[in-house]
C-alpha atoms as a PDB file:
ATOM      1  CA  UNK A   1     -95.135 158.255 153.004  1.00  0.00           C
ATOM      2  CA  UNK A   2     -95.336 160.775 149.692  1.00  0.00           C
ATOM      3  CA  UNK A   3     -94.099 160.103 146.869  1.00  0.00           C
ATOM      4  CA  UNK A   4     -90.648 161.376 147.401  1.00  0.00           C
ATOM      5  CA  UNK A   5     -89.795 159.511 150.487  1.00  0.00           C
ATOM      6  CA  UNK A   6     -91.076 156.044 148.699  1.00  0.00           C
ATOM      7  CA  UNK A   7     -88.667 156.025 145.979  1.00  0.00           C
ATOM      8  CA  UNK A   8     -86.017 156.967 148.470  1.00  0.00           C
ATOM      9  CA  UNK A   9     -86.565 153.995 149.959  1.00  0.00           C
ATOM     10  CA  UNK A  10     -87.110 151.957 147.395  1.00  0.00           C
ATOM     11  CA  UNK A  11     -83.530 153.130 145.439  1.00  0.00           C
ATOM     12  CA  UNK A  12     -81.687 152.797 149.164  1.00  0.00           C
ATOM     13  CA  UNK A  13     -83.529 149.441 149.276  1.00  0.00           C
ATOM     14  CA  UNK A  14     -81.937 148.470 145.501  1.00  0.00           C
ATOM     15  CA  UNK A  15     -78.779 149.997 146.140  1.00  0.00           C
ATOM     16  CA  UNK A  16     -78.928 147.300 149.294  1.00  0.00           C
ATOM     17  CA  UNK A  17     -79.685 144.388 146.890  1.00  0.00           C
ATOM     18  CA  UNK A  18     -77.566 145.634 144.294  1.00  0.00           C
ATOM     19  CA  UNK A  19     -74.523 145.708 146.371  1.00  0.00           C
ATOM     20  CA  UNK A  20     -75.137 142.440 147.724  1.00  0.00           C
ATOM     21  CA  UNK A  21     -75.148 140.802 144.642  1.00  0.00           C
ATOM     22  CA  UNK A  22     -79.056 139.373 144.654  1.00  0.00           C
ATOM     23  CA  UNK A  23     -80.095 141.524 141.995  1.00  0.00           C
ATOM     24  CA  UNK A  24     -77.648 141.807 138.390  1.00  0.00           C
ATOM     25  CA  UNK A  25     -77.588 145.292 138.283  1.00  0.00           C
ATOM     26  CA  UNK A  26     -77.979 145.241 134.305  1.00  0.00           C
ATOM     27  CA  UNK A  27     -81.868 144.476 132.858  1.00  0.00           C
ATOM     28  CA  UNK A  28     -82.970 144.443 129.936  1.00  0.00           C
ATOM     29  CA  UNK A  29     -84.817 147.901 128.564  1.00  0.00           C
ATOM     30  CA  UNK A  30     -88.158 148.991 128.086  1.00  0.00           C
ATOM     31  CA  UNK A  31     -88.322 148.581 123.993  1.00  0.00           C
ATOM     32  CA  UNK A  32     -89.463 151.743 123.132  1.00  0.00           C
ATOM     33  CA  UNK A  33     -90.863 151.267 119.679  1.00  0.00           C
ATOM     34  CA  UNK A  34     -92.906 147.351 120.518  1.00  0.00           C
ATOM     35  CA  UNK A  35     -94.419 149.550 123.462  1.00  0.00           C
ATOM     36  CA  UNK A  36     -95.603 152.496 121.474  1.00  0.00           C
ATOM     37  CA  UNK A  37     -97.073 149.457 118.945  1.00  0.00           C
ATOM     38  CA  UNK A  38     -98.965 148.222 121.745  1.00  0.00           C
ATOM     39  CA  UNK A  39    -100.322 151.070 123.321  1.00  0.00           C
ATOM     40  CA  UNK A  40    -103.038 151.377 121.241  1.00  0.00           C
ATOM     41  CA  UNK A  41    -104.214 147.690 122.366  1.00  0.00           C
ATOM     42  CA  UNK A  42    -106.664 147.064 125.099  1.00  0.00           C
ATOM     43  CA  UNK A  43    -105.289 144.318 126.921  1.00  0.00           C
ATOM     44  CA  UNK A  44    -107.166 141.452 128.701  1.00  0.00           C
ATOM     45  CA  UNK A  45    -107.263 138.660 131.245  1.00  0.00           C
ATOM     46  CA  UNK A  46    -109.900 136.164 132.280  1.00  0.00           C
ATOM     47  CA  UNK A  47    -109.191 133.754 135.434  1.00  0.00           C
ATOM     48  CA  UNK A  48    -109.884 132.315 138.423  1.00  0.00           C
ATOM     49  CA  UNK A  49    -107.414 133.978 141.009  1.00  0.00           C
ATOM     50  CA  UNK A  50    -106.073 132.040 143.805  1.00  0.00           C
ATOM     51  CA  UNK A  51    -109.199 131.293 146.014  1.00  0.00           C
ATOM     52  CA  UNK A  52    -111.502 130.499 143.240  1.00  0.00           C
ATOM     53  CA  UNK A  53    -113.453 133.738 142.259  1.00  0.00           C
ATOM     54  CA  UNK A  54    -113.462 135.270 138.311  1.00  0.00           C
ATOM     55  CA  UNK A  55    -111.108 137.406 138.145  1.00  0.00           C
ATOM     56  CA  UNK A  56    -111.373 139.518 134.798  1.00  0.00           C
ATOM     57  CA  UNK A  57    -108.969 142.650 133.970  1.00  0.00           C
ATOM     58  CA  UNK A  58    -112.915 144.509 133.267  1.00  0.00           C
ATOM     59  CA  UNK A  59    -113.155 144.872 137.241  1.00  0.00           C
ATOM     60  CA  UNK A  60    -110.620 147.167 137.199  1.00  0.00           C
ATOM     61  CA  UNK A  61    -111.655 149.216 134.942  1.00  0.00           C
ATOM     62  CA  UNK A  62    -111.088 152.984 135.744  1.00  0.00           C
ATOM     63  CA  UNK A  63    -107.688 151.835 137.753  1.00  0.00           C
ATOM     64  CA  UNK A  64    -103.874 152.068 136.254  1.00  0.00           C
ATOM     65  CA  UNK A  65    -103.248 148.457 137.017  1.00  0.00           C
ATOM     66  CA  UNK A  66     -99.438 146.737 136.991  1.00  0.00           C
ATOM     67  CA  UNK A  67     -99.781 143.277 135.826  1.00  0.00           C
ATOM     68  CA  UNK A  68     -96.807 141.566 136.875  1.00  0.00           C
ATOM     69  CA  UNK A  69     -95.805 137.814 135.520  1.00  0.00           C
ATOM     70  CA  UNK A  70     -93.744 136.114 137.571  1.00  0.00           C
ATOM     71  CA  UNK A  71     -92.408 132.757 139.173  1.00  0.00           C
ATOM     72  CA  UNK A  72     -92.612 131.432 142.886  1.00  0.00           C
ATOM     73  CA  UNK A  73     -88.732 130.780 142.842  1.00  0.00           C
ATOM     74  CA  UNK A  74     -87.205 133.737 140.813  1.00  0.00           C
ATOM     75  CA  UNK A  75     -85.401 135.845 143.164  1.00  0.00           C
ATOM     76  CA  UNK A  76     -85.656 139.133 141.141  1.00  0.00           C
ATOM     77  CA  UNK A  77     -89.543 138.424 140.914  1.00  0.00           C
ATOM     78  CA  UNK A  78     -89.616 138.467 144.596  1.00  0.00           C
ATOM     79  CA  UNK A  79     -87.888 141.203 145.256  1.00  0.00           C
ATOM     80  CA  UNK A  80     -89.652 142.930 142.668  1.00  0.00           C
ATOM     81  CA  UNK A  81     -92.822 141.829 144.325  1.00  0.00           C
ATOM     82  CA  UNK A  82     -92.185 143.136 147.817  1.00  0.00           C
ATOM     83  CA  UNK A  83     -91.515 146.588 146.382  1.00  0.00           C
ATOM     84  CA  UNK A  84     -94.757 146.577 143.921  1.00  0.00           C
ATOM     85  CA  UNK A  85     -96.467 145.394 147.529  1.00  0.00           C
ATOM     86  CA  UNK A  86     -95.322 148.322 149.531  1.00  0.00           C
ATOM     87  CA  UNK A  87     -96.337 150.751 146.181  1.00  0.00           C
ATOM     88  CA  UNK A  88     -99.852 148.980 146.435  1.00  0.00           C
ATOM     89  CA  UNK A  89    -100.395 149.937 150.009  1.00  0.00           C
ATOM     90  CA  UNK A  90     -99.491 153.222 149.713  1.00  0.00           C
ATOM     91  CA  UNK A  91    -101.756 154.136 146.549  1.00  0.00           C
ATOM     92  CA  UNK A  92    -104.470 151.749 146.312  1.00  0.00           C
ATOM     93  CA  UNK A  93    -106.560 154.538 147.314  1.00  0.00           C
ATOM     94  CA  UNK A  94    -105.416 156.232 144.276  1.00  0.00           C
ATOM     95  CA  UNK A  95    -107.319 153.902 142.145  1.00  0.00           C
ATOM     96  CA  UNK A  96    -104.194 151.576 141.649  1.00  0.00           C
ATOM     97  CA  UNK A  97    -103.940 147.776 141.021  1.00  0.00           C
ATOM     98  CA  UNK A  98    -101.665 145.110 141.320  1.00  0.00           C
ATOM     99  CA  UNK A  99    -102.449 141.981 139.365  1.00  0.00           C
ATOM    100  CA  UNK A 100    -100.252 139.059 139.837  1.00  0.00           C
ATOM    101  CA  UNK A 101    -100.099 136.195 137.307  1.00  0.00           C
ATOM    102  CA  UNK A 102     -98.044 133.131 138.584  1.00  0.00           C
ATOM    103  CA  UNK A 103     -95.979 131.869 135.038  1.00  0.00           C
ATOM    104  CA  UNK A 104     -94.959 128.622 137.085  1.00  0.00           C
ATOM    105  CA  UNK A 105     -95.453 125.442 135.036  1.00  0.00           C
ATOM    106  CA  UNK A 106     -96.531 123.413 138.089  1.00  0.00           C
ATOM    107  CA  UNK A 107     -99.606 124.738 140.005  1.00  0.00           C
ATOM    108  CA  UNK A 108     -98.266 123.733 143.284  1.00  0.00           C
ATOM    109  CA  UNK A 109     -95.464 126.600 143.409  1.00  0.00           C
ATOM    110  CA  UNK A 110     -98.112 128.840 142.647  1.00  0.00           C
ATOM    111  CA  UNK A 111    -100.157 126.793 145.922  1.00  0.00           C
ATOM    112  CA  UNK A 112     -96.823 127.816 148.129  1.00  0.00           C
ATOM    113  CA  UNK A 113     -96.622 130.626 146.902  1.00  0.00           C
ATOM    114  CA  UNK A 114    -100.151 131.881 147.920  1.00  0.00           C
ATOM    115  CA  UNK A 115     -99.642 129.944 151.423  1.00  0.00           C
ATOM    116  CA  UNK A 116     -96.634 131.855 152.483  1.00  0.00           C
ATOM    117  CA  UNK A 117     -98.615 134.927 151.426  1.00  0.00           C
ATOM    118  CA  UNK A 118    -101.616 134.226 153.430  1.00  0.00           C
ATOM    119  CA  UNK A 119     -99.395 133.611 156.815  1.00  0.00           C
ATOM    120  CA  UNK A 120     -96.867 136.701 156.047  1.00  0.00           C
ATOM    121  CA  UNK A 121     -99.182 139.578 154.942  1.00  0.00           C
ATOM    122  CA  UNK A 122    -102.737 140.253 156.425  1.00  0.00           C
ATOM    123  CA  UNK A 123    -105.414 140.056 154.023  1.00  0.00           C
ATOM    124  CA  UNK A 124    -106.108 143.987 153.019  1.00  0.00           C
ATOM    125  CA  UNK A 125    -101.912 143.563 152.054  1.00  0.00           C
ATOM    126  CA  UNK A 126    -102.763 140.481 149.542  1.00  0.00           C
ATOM    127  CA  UNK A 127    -102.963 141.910 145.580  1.00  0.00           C
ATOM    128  CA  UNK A 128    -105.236 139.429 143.362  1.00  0.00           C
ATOM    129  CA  UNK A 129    -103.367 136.459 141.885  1.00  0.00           C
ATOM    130  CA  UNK A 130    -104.032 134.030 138.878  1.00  0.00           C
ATOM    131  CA  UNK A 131    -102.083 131.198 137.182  1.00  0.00           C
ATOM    132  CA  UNK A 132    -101.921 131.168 133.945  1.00  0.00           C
ATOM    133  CA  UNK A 133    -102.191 127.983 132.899  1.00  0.00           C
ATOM    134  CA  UNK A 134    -105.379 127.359 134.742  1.00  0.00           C
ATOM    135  CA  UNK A 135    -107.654 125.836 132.627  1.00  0.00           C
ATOM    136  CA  UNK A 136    -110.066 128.865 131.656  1.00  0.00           C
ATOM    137  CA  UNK A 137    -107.485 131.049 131.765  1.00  0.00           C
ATOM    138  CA  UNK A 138    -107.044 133.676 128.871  1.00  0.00           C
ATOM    139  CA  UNK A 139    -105.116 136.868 128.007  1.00  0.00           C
ATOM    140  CA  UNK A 140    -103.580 138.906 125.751  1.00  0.00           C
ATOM    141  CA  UNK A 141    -100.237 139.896 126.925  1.00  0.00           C
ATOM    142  CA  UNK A 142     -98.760 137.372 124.640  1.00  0.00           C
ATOM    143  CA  UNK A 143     -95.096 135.653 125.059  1.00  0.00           C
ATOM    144  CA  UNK A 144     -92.798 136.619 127.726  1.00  0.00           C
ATOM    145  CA  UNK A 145     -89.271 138.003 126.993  1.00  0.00           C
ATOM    146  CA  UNK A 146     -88.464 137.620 130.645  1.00  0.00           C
ATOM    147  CA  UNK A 147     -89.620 136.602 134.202  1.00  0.00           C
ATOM    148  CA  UNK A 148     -90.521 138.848 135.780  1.00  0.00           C
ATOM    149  CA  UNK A 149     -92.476 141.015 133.007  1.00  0.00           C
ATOM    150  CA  UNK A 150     -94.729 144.078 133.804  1.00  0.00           C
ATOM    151  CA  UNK A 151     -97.240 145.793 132.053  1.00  0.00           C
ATOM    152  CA  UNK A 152     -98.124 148.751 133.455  1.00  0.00           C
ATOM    153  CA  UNK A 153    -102.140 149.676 131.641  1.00  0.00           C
ATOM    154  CA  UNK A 154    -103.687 152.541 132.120  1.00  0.00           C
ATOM    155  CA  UNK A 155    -106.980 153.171 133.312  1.00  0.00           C
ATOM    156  CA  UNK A 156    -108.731 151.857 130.061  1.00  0.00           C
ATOM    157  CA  UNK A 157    -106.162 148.974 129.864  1.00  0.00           C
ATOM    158  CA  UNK A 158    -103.669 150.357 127.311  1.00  0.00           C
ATOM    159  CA  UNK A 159    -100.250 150.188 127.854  1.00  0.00           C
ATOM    160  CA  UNK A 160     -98.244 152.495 129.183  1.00  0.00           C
ATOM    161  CA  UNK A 161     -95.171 150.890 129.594  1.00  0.00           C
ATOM    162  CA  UNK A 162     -93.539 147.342 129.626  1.00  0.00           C
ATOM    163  CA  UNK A 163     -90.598 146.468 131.513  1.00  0.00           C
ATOM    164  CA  UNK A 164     -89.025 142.633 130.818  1.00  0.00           C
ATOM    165  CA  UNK A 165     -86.974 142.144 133.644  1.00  0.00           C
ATOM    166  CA  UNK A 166     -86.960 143.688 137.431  1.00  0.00           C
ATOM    167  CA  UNK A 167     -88.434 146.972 137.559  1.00  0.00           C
ATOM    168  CA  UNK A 168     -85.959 150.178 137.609  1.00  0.00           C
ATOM    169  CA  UNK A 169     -85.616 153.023 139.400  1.00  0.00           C
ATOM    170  CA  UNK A 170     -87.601 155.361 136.383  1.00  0.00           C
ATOM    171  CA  UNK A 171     -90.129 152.586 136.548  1.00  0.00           C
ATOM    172  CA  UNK A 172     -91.419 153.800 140.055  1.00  0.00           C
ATOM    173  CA  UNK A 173     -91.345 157.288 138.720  1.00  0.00           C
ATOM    174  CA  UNK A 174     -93.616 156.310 135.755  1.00  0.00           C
ATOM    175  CA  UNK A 175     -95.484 154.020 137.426  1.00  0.00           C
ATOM    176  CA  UNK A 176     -96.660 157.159 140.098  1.00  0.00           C
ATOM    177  CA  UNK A 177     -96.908 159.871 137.103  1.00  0.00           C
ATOM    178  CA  UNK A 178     -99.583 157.154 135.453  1.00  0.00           C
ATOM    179  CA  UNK A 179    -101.698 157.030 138.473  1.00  0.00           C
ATOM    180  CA  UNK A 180    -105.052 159.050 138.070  1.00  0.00           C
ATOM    181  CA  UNK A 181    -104.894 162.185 139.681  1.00  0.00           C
END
């Protein structure tokens, strides 16, 4: 599926949710001016992802990489989620990463979370995933505005956008134009 194509299906596929009423159809916006503030930061995270293994935001260096905070009950996270799931398929050949951090307080809804994972999507379809309140854990993305938030770091892990909130239809567009060529 080209580019095209995918965010046809992913606008038919909010227009779907919208209509339905799962998603409110007002988010908040990117803030232009704390984003351009930030850009200049290198960004980091240091964890142990769901089975156990370091993860550090270093691996991926080279890659755009979404990090995407979010909760194992948040309906807009999910939905969010399955979309940034189908992107990752499509262009983690083109040196893309999805980085999930689970924001729940209690480690066991991050536990179901990662069960229902393992039995619904094969393993090459799984994106790494930390909590962050793991003991160990660090980063510097700072407080949250909103569940779900995304960073979206480029491929030396400066930001090139932040969205607080579900994602928007510009977001896949950016999100695309920032992958490496």
């Amino acid at each position: 599926m080209d580019r095209r194509d995918f965010i046809k299906s992913t606008i038919a596929g909010l227009t779907v949710t919208l209509s339905s009423g799962a998603v409110s159809a007002s988010a908040p916006k990117v803030d232009q001016k704390k984003a351009d503030q930030k850009k200049a930061e290198v960004f980091q995270l240091h964890g142990t992802d769901v089975y156990g293994k370091p993860l550090d935001l270093k691996d991926f260096a080279g890659r755009t990489v979404l990090v995407s905070f979010f909760t194992f009950d948040c309906s807009a996270c999910s939905h969010d989620l399955q979309l940034m799931r189908d992107f990752y398929l499509r262009n983690v050949k083109k040196n893309f990463v999805l980085l999930g951090v689970n924001v729940d307080q209690n480690k066991k809804a991050l536990d179901d979370y990662n069960e229902a994972a393992t039995f619904a999507y094969p393993k090459d379809q799984r994106f790494p995933t930390v909590w962050r309140f793991a003991p160990g854990h660090t980063d510097s993305f700072g407080k949250l505005n909103a569940t779900p938030s995304h960073f979206v770091l480029n491929s030396k892990h400066q930001l090139m956008f932040r969205r607080d909130g579900a994602f928007q239809p510009d977001d896949w567009d950016n999100l695309y134009l920032s992958l490496p060529s």
